[in-house]
Structure formats: C-alpha cells, structure tokens
C-alpha atoms as a PDB file:
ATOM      1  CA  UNK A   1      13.880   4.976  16.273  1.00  0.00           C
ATOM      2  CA  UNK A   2      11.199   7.398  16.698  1.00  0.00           C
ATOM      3  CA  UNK A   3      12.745  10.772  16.074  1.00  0.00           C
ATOM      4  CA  UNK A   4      14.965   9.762  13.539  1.00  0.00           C
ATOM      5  CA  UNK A   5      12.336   8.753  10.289  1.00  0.00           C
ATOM      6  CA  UNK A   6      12.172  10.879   7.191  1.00  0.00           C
ATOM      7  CA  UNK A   7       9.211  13.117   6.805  1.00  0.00           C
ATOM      8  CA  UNK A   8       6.982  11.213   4.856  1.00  0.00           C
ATOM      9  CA  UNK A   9       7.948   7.745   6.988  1.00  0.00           C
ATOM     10  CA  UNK A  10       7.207   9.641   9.987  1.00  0.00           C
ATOM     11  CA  UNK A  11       3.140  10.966   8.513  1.00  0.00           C
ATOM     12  CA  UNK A  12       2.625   7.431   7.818  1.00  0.00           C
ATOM     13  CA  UNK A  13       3.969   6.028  11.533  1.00  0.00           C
ATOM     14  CA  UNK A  14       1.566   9.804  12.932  1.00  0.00           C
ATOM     15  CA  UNK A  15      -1.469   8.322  10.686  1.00  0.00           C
ATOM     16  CA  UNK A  16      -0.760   5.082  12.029  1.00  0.00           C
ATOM     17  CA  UNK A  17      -1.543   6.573  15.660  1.00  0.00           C
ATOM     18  CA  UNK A  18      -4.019   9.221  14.833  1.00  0.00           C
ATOM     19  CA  UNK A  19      -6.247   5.924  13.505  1.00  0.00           C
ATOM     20  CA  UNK A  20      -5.609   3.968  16.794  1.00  0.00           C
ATOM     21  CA  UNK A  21      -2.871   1.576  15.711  1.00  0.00           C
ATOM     22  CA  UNK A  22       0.087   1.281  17.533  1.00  0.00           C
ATOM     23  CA  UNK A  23       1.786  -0.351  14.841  1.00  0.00           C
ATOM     24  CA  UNK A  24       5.709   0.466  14.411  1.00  0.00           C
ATOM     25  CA  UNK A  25       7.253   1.523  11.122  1.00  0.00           C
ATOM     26  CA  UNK A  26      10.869   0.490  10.817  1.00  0.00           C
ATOM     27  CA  UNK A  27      13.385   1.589   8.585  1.00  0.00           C
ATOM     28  CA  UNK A  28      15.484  -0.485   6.995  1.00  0.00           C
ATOM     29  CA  UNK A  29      19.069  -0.543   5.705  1.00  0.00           C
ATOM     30  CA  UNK A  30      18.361  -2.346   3.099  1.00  0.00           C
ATOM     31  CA  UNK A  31      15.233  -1.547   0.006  1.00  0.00           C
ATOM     32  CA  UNK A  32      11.891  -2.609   0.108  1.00  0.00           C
ATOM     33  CA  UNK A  33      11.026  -1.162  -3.433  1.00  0.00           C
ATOM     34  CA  UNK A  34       9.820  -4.708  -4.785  1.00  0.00           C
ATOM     35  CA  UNK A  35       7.585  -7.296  -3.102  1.00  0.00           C
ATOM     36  CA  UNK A  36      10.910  -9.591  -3.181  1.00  0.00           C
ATOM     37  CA  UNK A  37      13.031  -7.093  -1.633  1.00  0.00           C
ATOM     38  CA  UNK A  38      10.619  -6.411   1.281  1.00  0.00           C
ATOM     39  CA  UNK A  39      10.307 -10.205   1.766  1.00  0.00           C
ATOM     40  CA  UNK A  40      13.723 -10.732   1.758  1.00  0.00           C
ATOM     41  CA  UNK A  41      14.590  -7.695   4.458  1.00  0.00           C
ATOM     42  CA  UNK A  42      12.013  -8.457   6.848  1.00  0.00           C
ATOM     43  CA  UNK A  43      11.777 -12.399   6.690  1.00  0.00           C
ATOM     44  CA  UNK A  44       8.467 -13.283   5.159  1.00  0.00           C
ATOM     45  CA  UNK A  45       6.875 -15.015   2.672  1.00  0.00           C
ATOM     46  CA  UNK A  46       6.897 -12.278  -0.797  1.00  0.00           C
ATOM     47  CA  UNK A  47       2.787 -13.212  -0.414  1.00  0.00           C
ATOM     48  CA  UNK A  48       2.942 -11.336   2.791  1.00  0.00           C
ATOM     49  CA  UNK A  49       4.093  -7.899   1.447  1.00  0.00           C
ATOM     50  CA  UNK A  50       0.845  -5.458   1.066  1.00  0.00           C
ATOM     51  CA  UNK A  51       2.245  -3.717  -2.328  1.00  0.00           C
ATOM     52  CA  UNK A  52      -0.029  -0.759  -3.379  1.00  0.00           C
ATOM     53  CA  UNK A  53      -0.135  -0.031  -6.917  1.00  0.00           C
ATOM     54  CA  UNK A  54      -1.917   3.300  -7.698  1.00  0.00           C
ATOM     55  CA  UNK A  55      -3.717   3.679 -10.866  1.00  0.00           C
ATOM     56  CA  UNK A  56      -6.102   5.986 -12.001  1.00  0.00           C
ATOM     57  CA  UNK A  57      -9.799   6.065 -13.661  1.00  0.00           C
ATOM     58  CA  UNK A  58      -9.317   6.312 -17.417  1.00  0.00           C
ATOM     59  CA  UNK A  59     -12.659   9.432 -17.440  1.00  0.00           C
ATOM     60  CA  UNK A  60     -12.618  10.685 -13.541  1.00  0.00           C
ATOM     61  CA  UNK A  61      -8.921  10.704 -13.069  1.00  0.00           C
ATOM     62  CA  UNK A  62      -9.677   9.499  -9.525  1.00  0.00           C
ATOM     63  CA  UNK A  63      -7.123   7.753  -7.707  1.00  0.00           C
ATOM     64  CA  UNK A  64      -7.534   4.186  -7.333  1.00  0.00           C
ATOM     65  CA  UNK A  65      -5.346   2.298  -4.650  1.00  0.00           C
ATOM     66  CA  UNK A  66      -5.123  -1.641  -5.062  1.00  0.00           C
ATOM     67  CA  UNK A  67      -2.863  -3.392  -1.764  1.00  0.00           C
ATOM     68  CA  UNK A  68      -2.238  -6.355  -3.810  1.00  0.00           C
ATOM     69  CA  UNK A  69      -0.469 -10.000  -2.102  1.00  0.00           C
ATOM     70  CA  UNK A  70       3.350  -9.404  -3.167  1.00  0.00           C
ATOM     71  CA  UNK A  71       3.393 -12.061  -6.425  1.00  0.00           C
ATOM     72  CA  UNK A  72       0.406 -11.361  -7.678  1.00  0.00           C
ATOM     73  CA  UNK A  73      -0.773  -9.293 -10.985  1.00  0.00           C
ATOM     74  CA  UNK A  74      -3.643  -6.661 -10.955  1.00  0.00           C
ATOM     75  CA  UNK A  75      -5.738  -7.497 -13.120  1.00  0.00           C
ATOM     76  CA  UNK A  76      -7.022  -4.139 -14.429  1.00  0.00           C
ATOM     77  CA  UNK A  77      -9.641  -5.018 -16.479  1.00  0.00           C
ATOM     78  CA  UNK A  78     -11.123  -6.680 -13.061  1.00  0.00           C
ATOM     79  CA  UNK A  79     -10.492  -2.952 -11.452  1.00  0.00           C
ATOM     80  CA  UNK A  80     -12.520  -1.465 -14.201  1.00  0.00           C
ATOM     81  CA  UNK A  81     -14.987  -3.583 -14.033  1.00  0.00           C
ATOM     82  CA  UNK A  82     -15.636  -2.817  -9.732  1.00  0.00           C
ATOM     83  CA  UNK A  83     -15.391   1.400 -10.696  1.00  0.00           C
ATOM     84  CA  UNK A  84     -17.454   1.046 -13.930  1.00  0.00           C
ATOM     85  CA  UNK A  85     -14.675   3.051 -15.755  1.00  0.00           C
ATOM     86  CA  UNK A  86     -11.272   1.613 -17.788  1.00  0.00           C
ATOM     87  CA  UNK A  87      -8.043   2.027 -15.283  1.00  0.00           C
ATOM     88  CA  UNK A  88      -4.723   2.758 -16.275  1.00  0.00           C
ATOM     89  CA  UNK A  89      -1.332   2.354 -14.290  1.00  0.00           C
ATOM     90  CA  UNK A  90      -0.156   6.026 -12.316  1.00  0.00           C
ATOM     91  CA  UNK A  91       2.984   7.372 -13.743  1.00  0.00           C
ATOM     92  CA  UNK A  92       5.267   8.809 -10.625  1.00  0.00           C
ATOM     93  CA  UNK A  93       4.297  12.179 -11.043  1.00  0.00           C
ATOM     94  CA  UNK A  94       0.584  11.626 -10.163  1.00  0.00           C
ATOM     95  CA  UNK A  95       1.596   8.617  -7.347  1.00  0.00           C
ATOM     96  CA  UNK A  96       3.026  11.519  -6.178  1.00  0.00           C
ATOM     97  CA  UNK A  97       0.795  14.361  -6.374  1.00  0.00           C
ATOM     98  CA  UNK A  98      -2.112  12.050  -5.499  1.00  0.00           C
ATOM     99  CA  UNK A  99      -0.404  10.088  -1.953  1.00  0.00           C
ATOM    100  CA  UNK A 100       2.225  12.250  -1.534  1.00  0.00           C
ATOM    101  CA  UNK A 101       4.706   9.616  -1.479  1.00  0.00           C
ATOM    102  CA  UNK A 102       7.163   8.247  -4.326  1.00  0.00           C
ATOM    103  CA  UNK A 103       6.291   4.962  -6.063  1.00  0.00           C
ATOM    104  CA  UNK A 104       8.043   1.804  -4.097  1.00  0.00           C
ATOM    105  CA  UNK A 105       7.479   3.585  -0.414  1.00  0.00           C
ATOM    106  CA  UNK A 106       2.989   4.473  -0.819  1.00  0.00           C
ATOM    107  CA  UNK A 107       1.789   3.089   1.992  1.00  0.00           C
ATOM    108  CA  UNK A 108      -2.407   2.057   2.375  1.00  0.00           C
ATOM    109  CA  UNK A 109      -3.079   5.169   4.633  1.00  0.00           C
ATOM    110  CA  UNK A 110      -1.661   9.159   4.781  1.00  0.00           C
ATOM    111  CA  UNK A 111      -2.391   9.616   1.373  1.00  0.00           C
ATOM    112  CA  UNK A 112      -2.716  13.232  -0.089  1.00  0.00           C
ATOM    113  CA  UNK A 113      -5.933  12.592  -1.860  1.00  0.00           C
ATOM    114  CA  UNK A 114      -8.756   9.903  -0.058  1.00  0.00           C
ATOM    115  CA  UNK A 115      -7.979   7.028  -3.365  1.00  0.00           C
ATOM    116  CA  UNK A 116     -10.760   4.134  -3.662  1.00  0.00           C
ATOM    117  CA  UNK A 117      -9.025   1.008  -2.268  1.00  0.00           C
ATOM    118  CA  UNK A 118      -9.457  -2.466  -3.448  1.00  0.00           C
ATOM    119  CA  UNK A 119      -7.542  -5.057  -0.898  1.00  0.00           C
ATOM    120  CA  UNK A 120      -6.358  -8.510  -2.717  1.00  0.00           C
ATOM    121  CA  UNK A 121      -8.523 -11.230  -0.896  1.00  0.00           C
ATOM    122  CA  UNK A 122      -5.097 -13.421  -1.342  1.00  0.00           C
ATOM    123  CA  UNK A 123      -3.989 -11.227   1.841  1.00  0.00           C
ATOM    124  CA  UNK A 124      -6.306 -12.685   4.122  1.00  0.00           C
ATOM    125  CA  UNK A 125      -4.685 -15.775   4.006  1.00  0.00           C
ATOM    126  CA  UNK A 126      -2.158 -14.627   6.721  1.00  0.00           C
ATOM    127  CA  UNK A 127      -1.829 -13.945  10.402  1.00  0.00           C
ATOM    128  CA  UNK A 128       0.387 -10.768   9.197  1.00  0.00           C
ATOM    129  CA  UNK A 129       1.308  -8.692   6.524  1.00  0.00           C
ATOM    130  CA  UNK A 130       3.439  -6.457   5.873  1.00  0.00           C
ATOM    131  CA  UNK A 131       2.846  -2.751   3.926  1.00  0.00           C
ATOM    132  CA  UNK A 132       5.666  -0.057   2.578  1.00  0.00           C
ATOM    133  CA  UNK A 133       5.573   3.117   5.231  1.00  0.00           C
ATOM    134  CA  UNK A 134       6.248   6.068   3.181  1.00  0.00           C
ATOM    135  CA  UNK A 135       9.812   5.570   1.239  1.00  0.00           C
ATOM    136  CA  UNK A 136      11.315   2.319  -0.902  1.00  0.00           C
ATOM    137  CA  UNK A 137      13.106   1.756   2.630  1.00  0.00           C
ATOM    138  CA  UNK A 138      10.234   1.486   5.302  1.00  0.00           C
ATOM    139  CA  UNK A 139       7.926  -0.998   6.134  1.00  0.00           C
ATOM    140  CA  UNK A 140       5.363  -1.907   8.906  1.00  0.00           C
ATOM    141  CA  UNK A 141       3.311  -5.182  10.180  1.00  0.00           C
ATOM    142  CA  UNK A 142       0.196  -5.447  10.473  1.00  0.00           C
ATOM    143  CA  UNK A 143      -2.745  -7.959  10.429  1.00  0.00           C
ATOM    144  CA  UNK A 144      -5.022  -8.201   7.137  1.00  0.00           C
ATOM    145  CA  UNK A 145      -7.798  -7.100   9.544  1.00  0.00           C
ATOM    146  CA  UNK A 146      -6.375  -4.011  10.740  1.00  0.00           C
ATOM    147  CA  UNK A 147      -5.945  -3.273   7.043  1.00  0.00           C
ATOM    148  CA  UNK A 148      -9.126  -3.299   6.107  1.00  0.00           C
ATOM    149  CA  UNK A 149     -10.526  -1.157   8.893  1.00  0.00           C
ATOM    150  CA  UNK A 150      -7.385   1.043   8.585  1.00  0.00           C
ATOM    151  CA  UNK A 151      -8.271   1.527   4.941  1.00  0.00           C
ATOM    152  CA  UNK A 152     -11.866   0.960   4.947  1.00  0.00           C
ATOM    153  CA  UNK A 153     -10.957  -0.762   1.572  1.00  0.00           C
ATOM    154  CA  UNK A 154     -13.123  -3.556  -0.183  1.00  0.00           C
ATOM    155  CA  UNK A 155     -11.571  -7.132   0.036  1.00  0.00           C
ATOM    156  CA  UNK A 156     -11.815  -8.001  -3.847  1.00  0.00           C
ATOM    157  CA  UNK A 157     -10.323 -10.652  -5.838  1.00  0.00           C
ATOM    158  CA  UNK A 158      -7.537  -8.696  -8.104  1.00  0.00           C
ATOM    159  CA  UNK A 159      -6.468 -11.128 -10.667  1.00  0.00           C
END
C-alpha cells in the first residue's frame, strides 16, 4: 500500500506521521466524495465520516475548516457567530488554493494554508471516525480525540 498513493494521499498519510499518528490511509476502489459514500465503502455509520467543509470569512478571506458528523448541516450563521465575521461556502478553486486538495478528498490536517477549525461536538459520540485523506477516494480512522489534538480544532456545536 505504501508506495503506491497519489501525491496528495501520500502528504496527508507523511502529515499523519510527522504529527505522531500512525494512522493508515487506505485507498479505496470505490468514492468517498459524500458522507454516504464513505459510510457505505468502509462500513460505518454516515455519523462516523469526519466531512470537512471549507468556507471562508466573508471580510478576512481566511480559511475556515468545519469537520462536521457525516448527516449533519453547518450551520453558518453559528460559524459566524464563533469568528465574529459572516462565512460563506469555498468554491473549488480556493478549497484548492487554500488545502491544496480538491473538494470531496480535504482532509483535517496537510493543508496549504493553517484554516481555523471548528470540530462538530456530534463526533465525539464515537469510539472512531473516519476523515477523507487527500482525494474523493481515500480515507483514514481515527478516534475523535486524536482529531482534536491532530487539528488543535475547537469542539463546537455546528448546527
């Protein structure tokens, strides 16, 4: 497995072990682009999959990362409210310049650009998770502990 991930699966799986984790990425033959799909290909409950939606502050531009439970909404007036300034939604071209990755494969870590991270309290609720590792096809597991040290992210409630 280890020599053959893509480029930007592989910085995720080298940031996984430059942080201390020896968490595995796998990829998969099958998509992991929505929360479903992910569930589905790795055997989980869809409120196990760690999806990050990247939006952006509406007067900085900063990046702001929410790892959201897999069925659940952001609620962005909730995410403006915890940054003091109105949010809107990333298109793909700044998901991209900002993490580096395309949108269905950002992981919580490697990122381009450092984003602010808000983590979905509804995550907690598990014994493990599961976050996209760089394209729409890889995935890794994880605890929702190791998340939050791994992302140094706030545990907020997002809806």
């Amino acid at each position: 497995m280890g020599t053959t991930l893509s480029p930007s699966v592989r910085r995720v799986q080298d940031t996984l072990k430059v942080l201390g984790f020896s968490n595995e990425v796998v990829e998969l033959e099958s998509t992991t682009r929505t929360s479903s799909d992910a569930a589905g290909a790795v055997g989980c409950q869809v409120g196990q999959i760690a999806k990050s939606i990247l939006f952006q502050g509406g007067q900085t531009h900063k990046p702001i990362l929410v790892i959201a439970s897999g069925p659940n909404r952001v609620n962005e007036k909730r995410i403006a409210e915890l940054i003091s300034e109105p949010v809107g939604k990333a298109n793909a071209e700044y998901v991209r310049m900002k993490t580096g990755f395309v949108i269905g494969g950002v992981p919580p870590i490697g990122h381009l650009e450092k984003p602010e991270i808000f983590i979905d309290g509804d995550l907690l609720q598990y014994d493990d998770i599961w976050a996209a590792a760089g394209s729409p096809n890889a995935v890794f597991r994880l605890t929702p502990s190791d998340l939050v040290t791994m992302t140094g992210g706030r545990v907020v409630s997002i809806k």
